[in-house]
N, C-alpha and C. Protein backbone atom coordinates (compact mmCIF):
# COMPACT_ATOMS: atom_id res chain seq x y z
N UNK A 1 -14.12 -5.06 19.51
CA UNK A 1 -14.50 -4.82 18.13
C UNK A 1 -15.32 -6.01 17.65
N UNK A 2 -16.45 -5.78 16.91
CA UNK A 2 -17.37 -6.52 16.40
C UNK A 2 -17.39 -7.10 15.25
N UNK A 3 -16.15 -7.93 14.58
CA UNK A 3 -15.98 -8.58 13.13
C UNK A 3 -15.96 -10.19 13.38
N UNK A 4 -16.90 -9.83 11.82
CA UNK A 4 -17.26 -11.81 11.65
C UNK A 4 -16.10 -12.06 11.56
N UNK A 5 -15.99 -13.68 12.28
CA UNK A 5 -14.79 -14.40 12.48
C UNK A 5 -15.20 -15.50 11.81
N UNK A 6 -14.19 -16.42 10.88
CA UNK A 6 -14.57 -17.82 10.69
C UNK A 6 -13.12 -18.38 10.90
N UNK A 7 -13.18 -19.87 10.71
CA UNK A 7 -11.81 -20.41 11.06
C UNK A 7 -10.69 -20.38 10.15
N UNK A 8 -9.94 -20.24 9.91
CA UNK A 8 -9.07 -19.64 9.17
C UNK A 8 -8.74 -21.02 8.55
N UNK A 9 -8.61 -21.36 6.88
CA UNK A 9 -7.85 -22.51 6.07
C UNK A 9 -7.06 -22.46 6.78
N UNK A 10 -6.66 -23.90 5.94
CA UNK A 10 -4.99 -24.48 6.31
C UNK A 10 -4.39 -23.83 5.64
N UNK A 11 -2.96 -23.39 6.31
CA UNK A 11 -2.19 -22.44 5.57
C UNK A 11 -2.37 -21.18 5.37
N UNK A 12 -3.27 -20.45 6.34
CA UNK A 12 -3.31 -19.29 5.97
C UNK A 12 -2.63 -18.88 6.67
N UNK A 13 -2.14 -17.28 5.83
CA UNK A 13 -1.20 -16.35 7.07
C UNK A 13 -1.29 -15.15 6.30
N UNK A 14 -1.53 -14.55 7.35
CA UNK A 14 -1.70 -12.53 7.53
C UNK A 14 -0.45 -12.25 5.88
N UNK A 15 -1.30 -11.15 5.23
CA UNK A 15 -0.24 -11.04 3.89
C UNK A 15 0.19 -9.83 3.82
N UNK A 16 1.41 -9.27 3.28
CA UNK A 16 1.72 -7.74 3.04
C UNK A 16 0.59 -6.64 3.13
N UNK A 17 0.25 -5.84 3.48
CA UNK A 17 -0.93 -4.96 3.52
C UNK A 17 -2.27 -5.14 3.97
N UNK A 18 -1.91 -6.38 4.63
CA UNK A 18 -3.71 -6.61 4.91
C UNK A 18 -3.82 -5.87 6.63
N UNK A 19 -4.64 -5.76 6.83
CA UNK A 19 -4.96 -5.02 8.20
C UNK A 19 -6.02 -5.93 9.03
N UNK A 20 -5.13 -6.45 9.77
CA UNK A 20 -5.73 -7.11 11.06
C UNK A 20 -5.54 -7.27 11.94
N UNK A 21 -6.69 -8.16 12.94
CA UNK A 21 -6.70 -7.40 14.32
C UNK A 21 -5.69 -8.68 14.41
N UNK A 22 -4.91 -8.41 16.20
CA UNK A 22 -4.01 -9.38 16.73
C UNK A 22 -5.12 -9.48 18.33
N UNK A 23 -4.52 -10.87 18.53
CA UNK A 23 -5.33 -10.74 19.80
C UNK A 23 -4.24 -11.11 20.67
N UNK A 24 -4.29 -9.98 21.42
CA UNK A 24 -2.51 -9.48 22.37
C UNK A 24 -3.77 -9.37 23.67
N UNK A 25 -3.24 -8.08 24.72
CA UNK A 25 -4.42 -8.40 25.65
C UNK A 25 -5.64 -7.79 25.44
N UNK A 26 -5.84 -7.77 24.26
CA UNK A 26 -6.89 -7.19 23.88
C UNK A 26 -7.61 -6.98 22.28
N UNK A 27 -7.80 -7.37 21.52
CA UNK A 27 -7.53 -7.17 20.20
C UNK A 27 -7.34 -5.69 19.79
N UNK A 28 -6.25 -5.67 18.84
CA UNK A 28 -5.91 -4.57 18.44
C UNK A 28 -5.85 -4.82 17.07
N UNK A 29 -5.81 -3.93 15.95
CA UNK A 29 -5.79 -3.38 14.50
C UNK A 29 -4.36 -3.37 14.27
N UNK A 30 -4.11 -3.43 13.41
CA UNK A 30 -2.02 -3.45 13.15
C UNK A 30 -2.51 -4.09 11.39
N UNK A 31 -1.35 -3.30 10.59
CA UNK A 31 -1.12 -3.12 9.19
C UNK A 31 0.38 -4.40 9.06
N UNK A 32 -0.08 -5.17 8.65
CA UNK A 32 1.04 -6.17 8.30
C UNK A 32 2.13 -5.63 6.94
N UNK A 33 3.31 -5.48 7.06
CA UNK A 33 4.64 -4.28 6.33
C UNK A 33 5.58 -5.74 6.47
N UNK A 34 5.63 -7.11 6.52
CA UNK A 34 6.93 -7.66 6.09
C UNK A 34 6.68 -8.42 5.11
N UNK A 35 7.54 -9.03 4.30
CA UNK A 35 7.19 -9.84 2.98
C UNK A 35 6.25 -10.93 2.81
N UNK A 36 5.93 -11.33 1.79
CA UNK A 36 4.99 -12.49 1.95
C UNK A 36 5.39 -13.79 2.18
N UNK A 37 6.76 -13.60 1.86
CA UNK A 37 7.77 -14.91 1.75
C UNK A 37 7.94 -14.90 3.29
N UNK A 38 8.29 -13.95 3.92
CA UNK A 38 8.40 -14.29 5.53
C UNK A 38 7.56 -14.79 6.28
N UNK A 39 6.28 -13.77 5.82
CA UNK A 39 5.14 -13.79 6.49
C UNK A 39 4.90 -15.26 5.82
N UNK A 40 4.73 -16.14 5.08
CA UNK A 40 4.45 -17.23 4.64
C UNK A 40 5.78 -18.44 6.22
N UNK A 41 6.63 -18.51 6.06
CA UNK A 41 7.40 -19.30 6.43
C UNK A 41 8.01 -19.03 8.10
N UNK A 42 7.59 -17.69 8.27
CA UNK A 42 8.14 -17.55 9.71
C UNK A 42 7.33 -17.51 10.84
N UNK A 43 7.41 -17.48 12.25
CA UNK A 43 6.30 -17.79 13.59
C UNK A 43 5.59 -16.26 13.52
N UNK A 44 6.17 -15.36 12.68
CA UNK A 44 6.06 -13.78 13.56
C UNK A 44 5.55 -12.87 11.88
N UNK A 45 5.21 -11.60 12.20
CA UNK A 45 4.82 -11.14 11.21
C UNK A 45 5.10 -9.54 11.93
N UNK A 46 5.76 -8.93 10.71
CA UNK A 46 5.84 -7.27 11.00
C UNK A 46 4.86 -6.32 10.98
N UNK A 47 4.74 -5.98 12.00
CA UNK A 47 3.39 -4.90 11.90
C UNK A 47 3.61 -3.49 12.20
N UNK A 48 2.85 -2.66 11.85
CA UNK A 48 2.62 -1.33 12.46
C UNK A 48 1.31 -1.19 13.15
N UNK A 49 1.51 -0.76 14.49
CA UNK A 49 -0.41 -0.45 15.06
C UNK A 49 -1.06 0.38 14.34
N UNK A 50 -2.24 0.15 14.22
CA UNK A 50 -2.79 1.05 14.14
C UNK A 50 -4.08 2.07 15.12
N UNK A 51 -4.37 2.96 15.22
CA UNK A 51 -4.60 3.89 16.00
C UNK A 51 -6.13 4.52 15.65
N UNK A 52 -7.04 5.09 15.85
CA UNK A 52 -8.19 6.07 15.71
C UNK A 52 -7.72 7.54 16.29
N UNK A 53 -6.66 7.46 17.48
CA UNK A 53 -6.27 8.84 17.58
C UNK A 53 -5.01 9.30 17.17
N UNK A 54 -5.57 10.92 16.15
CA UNK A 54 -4.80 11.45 15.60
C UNK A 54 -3.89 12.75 16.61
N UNK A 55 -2.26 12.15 16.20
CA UNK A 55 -1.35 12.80 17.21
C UNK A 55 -0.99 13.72 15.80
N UNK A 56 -1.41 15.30 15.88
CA UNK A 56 -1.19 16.18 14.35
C UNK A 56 0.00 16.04 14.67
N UNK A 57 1.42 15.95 15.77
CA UNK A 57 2.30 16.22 15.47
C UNK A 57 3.23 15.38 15.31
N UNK A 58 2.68 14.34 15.04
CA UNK A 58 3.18 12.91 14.53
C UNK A 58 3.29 13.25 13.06
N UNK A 59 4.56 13.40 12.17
CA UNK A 59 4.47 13.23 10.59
C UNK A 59 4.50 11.59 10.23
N UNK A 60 5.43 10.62 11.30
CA UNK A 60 4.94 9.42 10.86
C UNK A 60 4.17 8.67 11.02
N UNK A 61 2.92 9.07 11.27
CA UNK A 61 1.69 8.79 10.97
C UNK A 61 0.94 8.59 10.46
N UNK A 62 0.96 8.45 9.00
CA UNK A 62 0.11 8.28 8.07
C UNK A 62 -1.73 7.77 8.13
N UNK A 63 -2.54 8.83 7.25
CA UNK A 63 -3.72 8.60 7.96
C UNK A 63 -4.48 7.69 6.92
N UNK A 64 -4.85 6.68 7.34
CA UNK A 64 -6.09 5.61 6.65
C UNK A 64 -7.41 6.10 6.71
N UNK A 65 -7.95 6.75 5.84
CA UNK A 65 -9.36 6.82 5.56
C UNK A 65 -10.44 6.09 5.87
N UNK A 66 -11.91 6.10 6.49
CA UNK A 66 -12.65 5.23 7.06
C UNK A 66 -13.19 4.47 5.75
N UNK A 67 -13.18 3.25 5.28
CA UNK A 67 -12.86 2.66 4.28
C UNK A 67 -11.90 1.76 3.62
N UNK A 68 -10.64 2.47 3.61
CA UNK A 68 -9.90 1.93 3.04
C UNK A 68 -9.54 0.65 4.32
N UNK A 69 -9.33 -0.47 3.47
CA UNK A 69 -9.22 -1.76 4.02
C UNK A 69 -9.67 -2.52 5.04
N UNK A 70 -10.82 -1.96 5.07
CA UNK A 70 -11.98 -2.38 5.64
C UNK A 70 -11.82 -1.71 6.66
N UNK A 71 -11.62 -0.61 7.20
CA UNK A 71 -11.86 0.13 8.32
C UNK A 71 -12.73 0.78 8.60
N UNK A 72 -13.25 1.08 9.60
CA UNK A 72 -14.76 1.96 9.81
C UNK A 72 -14.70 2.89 10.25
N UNK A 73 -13.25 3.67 10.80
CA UNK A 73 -13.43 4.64 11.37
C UNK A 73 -11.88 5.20 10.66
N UNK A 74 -11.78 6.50 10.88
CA UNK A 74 -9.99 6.99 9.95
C UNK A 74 -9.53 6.66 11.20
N UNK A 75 -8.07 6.86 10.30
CA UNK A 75 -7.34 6.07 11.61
C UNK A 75 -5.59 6.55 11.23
N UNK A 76 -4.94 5.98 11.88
CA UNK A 76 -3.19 6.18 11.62
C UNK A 76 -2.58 4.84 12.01
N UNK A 77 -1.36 4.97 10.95
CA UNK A 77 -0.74 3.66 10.76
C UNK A 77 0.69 4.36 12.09
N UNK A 78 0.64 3.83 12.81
CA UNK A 78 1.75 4.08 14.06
C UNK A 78 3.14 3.62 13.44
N UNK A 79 3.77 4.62 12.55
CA UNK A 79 5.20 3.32 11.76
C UNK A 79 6.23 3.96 12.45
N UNK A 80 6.22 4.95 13.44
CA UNK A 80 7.24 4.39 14.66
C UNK A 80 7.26 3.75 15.79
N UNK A 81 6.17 2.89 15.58
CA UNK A 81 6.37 1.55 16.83
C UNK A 81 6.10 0.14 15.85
N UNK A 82 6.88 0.10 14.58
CA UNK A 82 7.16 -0.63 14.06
C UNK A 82 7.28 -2.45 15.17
N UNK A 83 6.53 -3.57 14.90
CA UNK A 83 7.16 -4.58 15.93
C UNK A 83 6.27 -5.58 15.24
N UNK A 84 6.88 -6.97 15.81
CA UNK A 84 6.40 -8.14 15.54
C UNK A 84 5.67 -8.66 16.75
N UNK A 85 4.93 -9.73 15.71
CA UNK A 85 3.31 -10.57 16.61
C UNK A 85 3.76 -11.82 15.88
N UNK A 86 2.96 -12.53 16.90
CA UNK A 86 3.29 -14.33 16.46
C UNK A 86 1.74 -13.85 15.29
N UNK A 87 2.34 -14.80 14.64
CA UNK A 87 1.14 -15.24 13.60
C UNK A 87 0.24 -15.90 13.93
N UNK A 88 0.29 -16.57 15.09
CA UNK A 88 -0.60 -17.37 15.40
C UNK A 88 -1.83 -16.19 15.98
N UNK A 89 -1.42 -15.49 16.21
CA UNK A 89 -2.12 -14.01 17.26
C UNK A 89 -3.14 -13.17 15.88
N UNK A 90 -2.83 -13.17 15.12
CA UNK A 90 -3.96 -12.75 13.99
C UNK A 90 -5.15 -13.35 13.31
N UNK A 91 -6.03 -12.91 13.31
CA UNK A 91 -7.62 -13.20 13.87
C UNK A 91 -8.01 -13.45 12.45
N UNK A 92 -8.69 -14.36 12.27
CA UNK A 92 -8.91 -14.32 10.29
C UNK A 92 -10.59 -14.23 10.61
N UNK A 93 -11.03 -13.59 9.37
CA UNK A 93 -10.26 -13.31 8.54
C UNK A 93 -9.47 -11.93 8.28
N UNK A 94 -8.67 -11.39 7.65
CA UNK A 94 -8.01 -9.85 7.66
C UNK A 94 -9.36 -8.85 7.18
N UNK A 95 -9.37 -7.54 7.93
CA UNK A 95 -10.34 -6.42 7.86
C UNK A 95 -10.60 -6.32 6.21
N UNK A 96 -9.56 -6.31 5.95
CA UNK A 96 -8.44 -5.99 4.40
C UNK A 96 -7.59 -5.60 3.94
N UNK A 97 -7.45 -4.82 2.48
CA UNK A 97 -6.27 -4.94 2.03
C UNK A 97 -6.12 -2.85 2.08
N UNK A 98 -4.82 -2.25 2.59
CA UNK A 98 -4.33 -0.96 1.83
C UNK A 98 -4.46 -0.78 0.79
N UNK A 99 -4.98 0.45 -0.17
CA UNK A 99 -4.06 0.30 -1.42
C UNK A 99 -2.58 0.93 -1.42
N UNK A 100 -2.36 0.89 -2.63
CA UNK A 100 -0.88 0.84 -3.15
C UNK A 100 -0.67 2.32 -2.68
N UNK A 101 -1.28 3.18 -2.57
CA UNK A 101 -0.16 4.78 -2.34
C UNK A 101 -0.77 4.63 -1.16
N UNK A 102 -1.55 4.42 -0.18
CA UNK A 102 -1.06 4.06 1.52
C UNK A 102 0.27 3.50 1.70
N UNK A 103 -0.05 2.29 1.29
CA UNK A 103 1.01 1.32 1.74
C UNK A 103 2.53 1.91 1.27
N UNK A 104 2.51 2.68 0.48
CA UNK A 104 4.27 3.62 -0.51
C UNK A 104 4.52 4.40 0.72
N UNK A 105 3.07 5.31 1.42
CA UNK A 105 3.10 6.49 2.28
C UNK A 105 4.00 5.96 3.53
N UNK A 106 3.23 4.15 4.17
CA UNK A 106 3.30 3.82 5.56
C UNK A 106 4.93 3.96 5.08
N UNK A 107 5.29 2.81 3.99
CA UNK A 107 6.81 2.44 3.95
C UNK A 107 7.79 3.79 3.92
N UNK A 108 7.31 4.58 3.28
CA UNK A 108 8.09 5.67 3.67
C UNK A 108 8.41 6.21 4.82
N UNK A 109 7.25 5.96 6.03
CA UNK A 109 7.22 6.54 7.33
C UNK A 109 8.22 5.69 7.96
N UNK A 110 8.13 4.53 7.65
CA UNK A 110 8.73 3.31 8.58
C UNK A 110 10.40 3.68 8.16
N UNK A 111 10.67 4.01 6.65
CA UNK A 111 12.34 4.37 6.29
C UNK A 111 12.73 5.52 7.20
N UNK A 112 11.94 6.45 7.25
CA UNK A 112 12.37 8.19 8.59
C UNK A 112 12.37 7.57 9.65
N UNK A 113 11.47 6.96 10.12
CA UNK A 113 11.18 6.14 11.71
C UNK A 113 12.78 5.80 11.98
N UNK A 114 13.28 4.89 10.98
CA UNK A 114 14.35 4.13 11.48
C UNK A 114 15.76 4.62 10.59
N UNK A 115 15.34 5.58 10.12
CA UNK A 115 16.60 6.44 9.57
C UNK A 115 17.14 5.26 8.44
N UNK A 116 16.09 4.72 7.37
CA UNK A 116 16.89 3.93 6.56
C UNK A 116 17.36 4.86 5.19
N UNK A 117 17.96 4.18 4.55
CA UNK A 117 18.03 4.65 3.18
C UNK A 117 17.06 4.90 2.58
């Protein structure tokens, strides 16, 4: 994938809803879903992948529009393979930000995913 990179401030770290790539063996797209307070103070950050192919019989899937948060192509937030990445592994700067009824949709997927309350 082809995004301007610059060096990331001191102190930066991946924030609730922003969507960025991780560089695992390959760079991949993933929707950051844990707090800011964590994501501020801890090695790791909660993510959901994200995807360009649509599985219709996936309901927890939720689909991101080509646009929203800087994405270029639609896509799906994977919130049953919910997992953590070192922070150090996220590429600055972030694609961008969800808005607010994505991000209600993903969290909802991620509560069925894992059978929460």
């Amino acid at each position: 994938m082809a995004f301007q990179r610059v060096s990331a401030p001191a102190g930066w770290h991946p924030k609730r809803g922003e969507i960025c790539l991780f560089a695992l063996d390959k760079e991949r797209l993933a929707l950051v879903v844990s707090s800011d307070a964590l994501n501020r103070h801890s090695l790791d950050v909660c993510v959901v992948p994200i995807s360009t192919a649509e599985h219709k019989a996936f309901s927890l899937r939720p689909k991101l529009g080509a646009g929203e948060g800087g994405l270029r192509r639609d896509s799906w937030a994977k919130c049953d393979q919910v997992s953590t990445i070192e922070k150090k592994k996220a590429v600055y700067p972030p694609l961008g930000v969800v808005g607010r009824a994505s991000l209600d949709k993903i969290q909802n997927a991620i509560k069925l995913a894992l059978e929460l309350p």
